[in-house]
N, C-alpha and C. Protein backbone atom coordinates (compact mmCIF):
# COMPACT_ATOMS: atom_id res chain seq x y z
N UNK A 1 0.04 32.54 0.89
CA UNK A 1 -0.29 31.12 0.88
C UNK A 1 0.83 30.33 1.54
N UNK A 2 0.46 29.19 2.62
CA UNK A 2 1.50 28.41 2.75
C UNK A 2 2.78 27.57 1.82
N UNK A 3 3.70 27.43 2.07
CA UNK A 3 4.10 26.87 1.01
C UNK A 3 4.69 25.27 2.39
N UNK A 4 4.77 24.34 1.53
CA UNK A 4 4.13 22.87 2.22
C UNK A 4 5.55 21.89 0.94
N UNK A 5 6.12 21.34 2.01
CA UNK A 5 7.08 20.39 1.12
C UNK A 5 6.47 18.92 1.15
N UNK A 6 6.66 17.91 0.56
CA UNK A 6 5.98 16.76 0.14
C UNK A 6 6.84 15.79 -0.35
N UNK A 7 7.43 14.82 0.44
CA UNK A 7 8.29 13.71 0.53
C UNK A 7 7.50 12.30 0.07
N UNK A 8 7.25 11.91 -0.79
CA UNK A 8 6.83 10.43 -1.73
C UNK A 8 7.61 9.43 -1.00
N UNK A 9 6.42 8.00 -0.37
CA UNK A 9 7.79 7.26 -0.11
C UNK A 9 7.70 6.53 -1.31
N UNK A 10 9.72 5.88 -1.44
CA UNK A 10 9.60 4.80 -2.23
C UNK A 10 9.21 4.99 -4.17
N UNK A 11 9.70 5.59 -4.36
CA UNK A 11 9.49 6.08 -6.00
C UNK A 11 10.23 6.36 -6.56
N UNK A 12 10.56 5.95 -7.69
CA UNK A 12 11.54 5.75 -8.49
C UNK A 12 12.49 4.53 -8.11
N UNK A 13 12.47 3.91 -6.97
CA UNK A 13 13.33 3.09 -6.39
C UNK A 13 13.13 1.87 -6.88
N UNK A 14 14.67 1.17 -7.59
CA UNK A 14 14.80 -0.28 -8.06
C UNK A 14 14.05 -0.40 -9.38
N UNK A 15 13.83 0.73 -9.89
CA UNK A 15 12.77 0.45 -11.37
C UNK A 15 11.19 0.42 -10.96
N UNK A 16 10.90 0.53 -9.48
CA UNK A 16 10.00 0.11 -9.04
C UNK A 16 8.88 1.84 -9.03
N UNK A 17 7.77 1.78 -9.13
CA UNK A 17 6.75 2.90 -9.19
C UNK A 17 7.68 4.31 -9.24
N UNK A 18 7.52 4.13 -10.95
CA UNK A 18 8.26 5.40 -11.88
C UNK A 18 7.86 6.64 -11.81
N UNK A 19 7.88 7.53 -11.41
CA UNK A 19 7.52 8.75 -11.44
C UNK A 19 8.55 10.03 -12.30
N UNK A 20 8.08 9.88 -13.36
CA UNK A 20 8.73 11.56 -13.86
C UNK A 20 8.42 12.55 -13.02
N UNK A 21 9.62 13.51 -13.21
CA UNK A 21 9.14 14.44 -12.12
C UNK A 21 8.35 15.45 -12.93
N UNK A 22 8.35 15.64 -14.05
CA UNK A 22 7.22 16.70 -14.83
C UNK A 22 6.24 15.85 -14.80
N UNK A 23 6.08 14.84 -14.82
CA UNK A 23 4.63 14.55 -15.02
C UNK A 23 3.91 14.39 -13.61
N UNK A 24 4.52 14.50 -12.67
CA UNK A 24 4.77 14.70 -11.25
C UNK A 24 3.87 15.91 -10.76
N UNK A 25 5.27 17.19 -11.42
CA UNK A 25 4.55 18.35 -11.71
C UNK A 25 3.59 18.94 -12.04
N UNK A 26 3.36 18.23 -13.08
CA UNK A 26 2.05 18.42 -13.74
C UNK A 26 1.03 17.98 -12.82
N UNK A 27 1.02 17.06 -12.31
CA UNK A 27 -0.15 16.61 -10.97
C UNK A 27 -0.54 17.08 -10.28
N UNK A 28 0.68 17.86 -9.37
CA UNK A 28 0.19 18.81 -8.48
C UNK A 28 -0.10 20.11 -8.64
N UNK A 29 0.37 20.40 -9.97
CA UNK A 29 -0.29 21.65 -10.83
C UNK A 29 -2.02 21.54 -10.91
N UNK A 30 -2.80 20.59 -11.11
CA UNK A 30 -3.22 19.79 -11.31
C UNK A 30 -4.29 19.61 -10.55
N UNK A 31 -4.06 19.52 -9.47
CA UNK A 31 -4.11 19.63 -7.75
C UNK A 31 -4.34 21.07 -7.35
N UNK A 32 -4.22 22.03 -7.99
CA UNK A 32 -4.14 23.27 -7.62
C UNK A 32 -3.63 24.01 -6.77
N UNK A 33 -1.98 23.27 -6.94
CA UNK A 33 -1.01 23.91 -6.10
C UNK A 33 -0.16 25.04 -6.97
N UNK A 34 0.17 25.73 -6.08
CA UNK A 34 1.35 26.79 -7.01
C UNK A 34 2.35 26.51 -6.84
N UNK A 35 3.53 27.05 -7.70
CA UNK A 35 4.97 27.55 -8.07
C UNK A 35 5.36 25.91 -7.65
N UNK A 36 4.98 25.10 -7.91
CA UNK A 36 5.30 23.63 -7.81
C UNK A 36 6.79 23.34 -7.98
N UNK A 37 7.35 23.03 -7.58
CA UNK A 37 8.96 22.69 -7.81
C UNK A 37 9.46 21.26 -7.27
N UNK A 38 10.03 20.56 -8.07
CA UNK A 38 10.70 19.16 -7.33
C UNK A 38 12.12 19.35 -7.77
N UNK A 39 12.88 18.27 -6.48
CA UNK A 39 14.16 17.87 -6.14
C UNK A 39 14.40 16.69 -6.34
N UNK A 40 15.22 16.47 -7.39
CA UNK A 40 15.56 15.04 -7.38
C UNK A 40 14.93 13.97 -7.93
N UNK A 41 15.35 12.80 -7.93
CA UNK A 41 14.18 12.09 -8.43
C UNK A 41 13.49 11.45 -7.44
N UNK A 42 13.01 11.41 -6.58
CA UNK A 42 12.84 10.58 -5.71
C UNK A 42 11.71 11.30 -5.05
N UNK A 43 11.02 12.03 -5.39
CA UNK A 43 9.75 12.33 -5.20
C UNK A 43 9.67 13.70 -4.03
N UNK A 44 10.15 14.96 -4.08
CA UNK A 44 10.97 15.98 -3.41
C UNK A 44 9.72 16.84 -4.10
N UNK A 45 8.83 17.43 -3.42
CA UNK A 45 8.23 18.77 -4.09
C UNK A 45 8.08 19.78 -3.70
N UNK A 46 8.13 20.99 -3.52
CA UNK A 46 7.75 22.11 -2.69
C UNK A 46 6.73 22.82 -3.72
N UNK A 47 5.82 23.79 -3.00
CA UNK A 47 4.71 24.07 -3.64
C UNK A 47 3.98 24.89 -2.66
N UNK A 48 3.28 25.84 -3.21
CA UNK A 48 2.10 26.91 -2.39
C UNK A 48 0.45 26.14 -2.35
N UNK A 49 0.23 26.40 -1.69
CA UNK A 49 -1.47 26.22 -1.43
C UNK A 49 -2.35 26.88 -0.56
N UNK A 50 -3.19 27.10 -0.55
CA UNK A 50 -4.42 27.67 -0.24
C UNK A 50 -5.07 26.55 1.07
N UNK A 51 -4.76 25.69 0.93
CA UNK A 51 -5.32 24.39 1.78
C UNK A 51 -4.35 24.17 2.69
N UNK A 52 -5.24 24.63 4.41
CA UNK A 52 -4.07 24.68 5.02
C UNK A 52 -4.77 23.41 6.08
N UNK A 53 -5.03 22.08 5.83
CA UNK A 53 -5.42 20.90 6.48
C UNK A 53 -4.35 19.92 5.53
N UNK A 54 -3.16 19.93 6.13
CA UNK A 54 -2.32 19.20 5.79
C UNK A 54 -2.69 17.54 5.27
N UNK A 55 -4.02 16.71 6.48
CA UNK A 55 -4.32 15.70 5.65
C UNK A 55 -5.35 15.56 4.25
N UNK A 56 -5.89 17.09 4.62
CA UNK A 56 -6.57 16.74 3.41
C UNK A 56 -5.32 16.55 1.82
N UNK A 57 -4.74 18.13 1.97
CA UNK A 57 -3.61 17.58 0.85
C UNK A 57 -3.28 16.05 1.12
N UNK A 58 -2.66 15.53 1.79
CA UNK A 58 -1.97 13.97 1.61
C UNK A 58 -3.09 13.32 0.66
N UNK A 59 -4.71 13.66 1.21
CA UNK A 59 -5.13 12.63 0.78
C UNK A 59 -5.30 12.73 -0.85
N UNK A 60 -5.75 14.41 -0.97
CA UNK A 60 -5.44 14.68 -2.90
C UNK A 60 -4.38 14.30 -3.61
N UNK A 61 -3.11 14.12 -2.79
CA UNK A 61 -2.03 14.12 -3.66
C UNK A 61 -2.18 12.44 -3.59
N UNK A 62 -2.20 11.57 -2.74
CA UNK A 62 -2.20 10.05 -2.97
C UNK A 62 -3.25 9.58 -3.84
N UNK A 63 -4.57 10.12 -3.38
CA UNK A 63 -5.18 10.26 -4.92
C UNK A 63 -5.14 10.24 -6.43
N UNK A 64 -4.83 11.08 -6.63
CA UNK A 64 -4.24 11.95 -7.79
C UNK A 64 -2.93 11.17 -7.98
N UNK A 65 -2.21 10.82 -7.73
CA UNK A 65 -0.91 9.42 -7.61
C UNK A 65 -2.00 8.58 -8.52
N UNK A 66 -2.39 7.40 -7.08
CA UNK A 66 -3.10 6.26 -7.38
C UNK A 66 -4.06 6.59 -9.13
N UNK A 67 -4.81 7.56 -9.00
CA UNK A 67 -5.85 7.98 -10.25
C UNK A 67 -4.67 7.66 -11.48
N UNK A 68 -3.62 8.69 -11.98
CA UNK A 68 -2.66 8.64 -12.77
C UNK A 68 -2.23 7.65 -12.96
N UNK A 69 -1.44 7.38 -12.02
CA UNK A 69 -0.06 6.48 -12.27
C UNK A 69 -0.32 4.71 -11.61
N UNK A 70 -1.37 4.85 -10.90
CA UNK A 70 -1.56 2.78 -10.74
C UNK A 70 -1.13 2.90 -9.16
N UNK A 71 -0.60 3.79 -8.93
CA UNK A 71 -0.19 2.92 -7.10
C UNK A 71 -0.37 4.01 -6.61
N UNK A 72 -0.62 4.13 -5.43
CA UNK A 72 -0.40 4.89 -3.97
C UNK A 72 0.57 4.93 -2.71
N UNK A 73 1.40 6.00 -3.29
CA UNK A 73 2.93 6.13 -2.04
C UNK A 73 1.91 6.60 -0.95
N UNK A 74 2.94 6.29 0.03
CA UNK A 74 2.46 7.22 1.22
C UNK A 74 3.50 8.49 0.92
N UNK A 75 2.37 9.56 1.30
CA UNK A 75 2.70 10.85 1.30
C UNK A 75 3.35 11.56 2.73
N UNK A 76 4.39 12.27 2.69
CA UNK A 76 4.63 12.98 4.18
C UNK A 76 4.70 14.42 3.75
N UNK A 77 4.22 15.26 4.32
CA UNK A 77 4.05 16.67 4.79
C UNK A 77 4.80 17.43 5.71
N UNK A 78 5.14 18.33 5.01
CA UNK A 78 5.85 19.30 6.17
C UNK A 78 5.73 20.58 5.88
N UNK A 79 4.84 21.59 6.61
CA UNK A 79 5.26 23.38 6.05
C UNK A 79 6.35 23.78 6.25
N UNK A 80 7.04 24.87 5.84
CA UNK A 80 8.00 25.14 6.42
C UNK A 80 8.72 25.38 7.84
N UNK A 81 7.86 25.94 7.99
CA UNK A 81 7.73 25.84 9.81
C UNK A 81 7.97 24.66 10.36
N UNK A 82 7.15 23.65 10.31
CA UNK A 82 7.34 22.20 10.59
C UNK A 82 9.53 21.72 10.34
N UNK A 83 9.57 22.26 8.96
CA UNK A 83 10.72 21.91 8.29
C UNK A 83 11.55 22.65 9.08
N UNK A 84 11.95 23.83 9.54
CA UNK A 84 12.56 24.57 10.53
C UNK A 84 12.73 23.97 11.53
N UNK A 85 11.71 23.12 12.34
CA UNK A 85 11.51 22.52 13.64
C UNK A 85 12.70 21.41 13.50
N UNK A 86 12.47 20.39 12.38
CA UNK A 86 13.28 19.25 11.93
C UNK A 86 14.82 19.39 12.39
N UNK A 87 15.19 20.54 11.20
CA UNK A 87 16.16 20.99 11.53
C UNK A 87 17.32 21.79 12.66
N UNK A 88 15.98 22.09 13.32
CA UNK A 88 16.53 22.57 14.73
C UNK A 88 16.87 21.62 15.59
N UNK A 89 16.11 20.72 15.74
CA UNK A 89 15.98 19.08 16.67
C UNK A 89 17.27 18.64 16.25
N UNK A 90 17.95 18.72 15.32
CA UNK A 90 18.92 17.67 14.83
C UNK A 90 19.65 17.45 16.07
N UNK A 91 19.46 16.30 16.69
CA UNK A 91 20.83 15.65 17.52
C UNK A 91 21.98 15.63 17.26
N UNK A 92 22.33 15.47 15.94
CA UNK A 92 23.85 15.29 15.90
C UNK A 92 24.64 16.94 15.39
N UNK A 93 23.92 18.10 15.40
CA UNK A 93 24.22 18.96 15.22
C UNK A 93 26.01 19.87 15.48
N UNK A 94 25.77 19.24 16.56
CA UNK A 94 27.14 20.01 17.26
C UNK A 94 28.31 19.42 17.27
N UNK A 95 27.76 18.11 16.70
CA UNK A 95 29.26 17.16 16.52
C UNK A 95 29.43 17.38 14.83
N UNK A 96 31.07 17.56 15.25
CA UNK A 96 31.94 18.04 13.40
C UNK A 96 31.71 17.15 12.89
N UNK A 97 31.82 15.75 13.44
CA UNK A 97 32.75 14.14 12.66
C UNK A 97 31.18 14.40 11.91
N UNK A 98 30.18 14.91 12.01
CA UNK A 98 29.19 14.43 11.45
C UNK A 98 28.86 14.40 10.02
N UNK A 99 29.00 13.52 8.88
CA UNK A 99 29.15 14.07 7.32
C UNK A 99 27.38 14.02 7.07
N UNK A 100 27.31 15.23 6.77
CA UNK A 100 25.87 15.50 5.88
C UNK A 100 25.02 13.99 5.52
N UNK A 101 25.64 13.38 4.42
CA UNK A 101 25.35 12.74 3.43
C UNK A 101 24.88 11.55 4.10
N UNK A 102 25.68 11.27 5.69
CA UNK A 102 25.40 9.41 6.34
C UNK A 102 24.64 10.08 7.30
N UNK A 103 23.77 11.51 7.20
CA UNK A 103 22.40 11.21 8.27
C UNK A 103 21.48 11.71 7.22
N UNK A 104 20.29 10.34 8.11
CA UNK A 104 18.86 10.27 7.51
C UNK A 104 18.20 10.51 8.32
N UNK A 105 17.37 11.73 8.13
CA UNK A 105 16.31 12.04 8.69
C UNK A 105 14.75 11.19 8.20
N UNK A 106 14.29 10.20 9.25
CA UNK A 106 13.41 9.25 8.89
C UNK A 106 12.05 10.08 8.68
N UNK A 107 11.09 10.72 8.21
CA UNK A 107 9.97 11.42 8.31
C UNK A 107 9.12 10.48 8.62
N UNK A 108 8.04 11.08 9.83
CA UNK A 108 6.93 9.95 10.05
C UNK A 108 5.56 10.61 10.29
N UNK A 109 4.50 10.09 9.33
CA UNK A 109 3.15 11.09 9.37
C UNK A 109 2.46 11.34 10.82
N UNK A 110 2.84 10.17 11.62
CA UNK A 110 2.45 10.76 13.23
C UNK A 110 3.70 10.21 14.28
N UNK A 111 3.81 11.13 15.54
CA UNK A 111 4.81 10.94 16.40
C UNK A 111 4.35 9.28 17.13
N UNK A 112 5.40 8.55 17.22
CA UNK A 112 5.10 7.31 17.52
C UNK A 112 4.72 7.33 19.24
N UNK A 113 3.81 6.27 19.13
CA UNK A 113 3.39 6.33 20.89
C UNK A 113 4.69 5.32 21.81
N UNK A 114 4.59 5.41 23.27
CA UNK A 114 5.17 5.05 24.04
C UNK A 114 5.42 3.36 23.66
N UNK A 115 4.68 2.26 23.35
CA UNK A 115 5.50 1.38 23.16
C UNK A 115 5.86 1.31 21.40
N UNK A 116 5.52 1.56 20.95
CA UNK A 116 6.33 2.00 19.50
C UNK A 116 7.74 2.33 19.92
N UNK A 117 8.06 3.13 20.80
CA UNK A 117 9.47 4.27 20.80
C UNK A 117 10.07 2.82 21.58
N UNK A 118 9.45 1.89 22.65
CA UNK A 118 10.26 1.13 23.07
C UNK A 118 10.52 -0.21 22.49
N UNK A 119 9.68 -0.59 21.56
CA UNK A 119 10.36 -1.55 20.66
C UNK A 119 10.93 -1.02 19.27
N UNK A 120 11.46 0.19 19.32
CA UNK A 120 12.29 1.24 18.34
C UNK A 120 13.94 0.26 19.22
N UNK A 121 13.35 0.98 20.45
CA UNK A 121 15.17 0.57 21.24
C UNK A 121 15.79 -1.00 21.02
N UNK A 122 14.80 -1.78 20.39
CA UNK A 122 14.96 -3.25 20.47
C UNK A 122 15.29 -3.42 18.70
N UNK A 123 15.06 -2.67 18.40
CA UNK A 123 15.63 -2.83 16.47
C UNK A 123 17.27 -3.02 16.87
N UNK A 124 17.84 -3.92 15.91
CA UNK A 124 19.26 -4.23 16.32
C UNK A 124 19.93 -3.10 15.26
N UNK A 125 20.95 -2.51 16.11
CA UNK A 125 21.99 -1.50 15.18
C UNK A 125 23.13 -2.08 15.40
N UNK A 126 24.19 -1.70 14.19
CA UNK A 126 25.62 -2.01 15.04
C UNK A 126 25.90 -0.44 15.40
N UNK A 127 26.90 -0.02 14.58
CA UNK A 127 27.67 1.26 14.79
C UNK A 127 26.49 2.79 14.39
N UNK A 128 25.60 2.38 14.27
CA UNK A 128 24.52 3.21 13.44
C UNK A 128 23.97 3.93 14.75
N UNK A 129 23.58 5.23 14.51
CA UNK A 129 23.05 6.13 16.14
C UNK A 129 21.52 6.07 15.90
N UNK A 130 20.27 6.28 16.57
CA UNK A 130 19.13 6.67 15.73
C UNK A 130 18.09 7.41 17.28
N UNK A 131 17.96 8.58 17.04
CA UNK A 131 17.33 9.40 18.02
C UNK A 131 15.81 9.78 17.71
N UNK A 132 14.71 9.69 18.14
CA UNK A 132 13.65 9.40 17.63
C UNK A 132 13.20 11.01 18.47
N UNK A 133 13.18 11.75 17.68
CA UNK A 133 12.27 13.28 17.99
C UNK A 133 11.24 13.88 17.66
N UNK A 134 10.23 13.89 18.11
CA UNK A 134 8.47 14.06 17.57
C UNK A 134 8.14 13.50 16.47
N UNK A 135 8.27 14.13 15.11
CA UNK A 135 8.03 12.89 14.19
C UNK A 135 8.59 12.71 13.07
N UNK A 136 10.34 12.79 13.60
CA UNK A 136 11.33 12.44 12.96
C UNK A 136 12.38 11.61 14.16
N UNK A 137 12.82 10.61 12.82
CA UNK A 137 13.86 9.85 13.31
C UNK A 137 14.99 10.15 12.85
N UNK A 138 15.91 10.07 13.48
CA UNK A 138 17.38 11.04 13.04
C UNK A 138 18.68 9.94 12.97
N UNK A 139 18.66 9.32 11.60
CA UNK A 139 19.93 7.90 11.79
C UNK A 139 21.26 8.18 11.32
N UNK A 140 22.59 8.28 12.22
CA UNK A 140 23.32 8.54 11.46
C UNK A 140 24.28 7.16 11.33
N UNK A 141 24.62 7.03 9.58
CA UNK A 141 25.38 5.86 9.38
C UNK A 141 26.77 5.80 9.19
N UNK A 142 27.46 5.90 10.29
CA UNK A 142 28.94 6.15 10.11
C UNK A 142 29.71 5.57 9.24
N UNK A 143 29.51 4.68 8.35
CA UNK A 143 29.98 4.17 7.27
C UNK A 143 29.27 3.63 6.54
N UNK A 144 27.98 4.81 6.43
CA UNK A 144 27.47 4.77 5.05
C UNK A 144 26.03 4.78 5.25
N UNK A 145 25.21 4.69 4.86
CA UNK A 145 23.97 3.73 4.27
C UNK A 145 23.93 2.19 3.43
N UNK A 146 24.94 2.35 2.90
CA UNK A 146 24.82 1.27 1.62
C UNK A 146 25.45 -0.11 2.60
N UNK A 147 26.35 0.58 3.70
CA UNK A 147 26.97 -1.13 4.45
C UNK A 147 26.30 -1.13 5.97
N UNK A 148 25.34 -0.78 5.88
CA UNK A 148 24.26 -0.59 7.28
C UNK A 148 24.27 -2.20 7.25
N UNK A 149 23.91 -2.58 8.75
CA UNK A 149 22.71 -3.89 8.41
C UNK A 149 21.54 -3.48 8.97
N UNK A 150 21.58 -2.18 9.75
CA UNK A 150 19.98 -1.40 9.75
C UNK A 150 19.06 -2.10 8.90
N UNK A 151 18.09 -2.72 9.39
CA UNK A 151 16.58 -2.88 8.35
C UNK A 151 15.48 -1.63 9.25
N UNK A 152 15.48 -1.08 7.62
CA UNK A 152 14.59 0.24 7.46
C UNK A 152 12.92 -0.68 7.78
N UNK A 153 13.10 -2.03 7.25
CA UNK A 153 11.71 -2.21 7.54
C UNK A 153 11.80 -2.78 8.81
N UNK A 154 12.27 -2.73 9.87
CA UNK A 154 12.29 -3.52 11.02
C UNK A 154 12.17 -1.67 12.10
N UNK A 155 12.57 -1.06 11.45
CA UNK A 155 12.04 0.07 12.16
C UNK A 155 10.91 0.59 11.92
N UNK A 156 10.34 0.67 10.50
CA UNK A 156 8.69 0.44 10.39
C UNK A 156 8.26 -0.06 10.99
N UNK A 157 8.50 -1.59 11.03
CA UNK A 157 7.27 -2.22 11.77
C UNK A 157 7.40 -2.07 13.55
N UNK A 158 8.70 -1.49 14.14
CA UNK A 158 8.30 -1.28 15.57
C UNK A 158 7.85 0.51 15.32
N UNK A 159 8.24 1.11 14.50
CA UNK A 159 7.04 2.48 15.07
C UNK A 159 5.27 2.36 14.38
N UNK A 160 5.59 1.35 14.14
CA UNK A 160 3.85 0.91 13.61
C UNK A 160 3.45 2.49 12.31
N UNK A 161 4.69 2.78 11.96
CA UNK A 161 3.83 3.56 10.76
C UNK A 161 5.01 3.86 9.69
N UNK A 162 4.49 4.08 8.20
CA UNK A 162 5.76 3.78 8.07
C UNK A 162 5.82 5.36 7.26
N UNK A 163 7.75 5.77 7.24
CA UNK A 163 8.19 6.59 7.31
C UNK A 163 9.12 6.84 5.45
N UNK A 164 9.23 8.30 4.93
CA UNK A 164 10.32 8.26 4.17
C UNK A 164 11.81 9.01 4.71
N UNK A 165 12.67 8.75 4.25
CA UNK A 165 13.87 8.74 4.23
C UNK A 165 14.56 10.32 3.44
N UNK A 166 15.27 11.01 3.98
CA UNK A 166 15.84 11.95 3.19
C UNK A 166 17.34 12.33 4.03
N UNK A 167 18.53 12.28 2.94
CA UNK A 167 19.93 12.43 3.79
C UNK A 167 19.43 14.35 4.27
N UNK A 168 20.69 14.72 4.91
CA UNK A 168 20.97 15.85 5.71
C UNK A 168 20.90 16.93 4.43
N UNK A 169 21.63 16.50 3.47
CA UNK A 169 21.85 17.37 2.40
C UNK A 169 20.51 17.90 1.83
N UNK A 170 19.51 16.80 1.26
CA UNK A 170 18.48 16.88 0.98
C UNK A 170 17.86 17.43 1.68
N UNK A 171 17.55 17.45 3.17
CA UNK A 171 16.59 18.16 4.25
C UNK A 171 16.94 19.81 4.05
N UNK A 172 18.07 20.13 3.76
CA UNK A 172 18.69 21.55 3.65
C UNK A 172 18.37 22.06 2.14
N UNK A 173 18.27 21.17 1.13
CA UNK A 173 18.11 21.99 -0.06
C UNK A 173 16.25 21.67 -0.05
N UNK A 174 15.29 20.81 0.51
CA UNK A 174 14.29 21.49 0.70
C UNK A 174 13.74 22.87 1.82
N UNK A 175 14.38 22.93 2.60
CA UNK A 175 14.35 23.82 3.04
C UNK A 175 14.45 25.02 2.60
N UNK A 176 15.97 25.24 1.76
CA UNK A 176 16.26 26.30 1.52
C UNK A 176 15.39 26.53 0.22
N UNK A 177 14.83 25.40 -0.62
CA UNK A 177 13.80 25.91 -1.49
C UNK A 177 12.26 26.65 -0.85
N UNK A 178 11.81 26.16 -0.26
CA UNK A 178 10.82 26.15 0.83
C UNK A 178 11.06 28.00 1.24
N UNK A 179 12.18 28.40 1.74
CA UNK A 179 12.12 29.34 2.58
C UNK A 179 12.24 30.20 0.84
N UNK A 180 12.65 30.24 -0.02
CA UNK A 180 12.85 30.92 -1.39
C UNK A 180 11.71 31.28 -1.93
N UNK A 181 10.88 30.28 -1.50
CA UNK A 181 9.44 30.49 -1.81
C UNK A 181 8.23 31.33 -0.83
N UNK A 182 8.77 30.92 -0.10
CA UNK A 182 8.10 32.09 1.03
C UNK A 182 8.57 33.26 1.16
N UNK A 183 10.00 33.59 0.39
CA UNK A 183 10.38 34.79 1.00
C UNK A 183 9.52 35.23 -0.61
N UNK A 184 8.89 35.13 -1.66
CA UNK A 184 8.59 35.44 -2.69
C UNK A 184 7.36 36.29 -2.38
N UNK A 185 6.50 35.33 -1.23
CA UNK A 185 4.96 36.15 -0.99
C UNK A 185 4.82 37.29 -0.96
């Protein structure tokens, strides 16, 4: 069975649409996924399935959200394979200065079209890098996230879709859950 990672946007964030992660669990158990596992609080799942039409899952799991719990995140998808790809693309790979923790890999449910990517170039950065590769955006914040003046929603609204957020660290410990699970089959 594939095993398929699943990035929630926006949950748990500011007190705002609470998600336990067992009761989380329990959902996509639920859902009739296997060996279900989450990272973090922030809505991180890896899991086996039988269902290999990636939107149909999005649309069970936002479902099954909305049904439960009152709201509907947008859901992002990635098999492992997909997740391999991510990680290979990384632009900032080969440079040392690079700390894990100040790059965000932006996830986006479709690769943005040609003027999307060019009013991407018109979002104002200061010191912040951001390389836009099939359908990830790759931001690194040299002093930080927290003292960006990056607006995350000003890059939404020029790739016309909107995206979740996961640092470098995070992209590597789903992965390496992801591949733990596949090496199980």
């Amino acid at each position: 069975m594939p095993v398929v990672i699943s990035m929630l946007r926006g949950v748990n964030l500011g007190g705002q649409k609470i998600l336990k992660m067992e009761a989380l669990r329990a959902l996509y158990e639920s859902l009739r996924f296997d060996d279900v596992a989450t990272f973090i609080q922030s809505g991180n799942i890896v899991f086996r399935t039988k269902e290999r039409d990636l939107s149909k899952i999005c649309k069970r799991i936002g479902g099954g959200i909305e049904k439960n719990f009152g709201f509907r995140p947008e859901v992002i998808l990635r098999t492992t394979e997909e997740m391999r790809g991510v990680i290979a693309r990384n632009p900032f790979a080969a440079r040392k200065e690079i700390e894990p923790s100040k790059l965000l890999v932006w996830f986006l449910p479709a690769a943005p079209d040609a003027e999307a990517r060019k009013k991407l170039q018109m979002v104002k950065i200061q010191q912040e890098e951001l390389r836009l590769e099939e359908r990830e955006l790759y931001i690194y914040f040299p002093d930080g996230q927290g003292r960006s003046k990056l607006s995350l929603p000003a890059v939404d609204r020029a790739l016309k879709v909107l995206g979740t957020g996961r640092n470098w660290n995070t992209v590597q410990k789903l992965m390496d859950m992801a591949e733990k699970l596949e090496a199980t089959d």
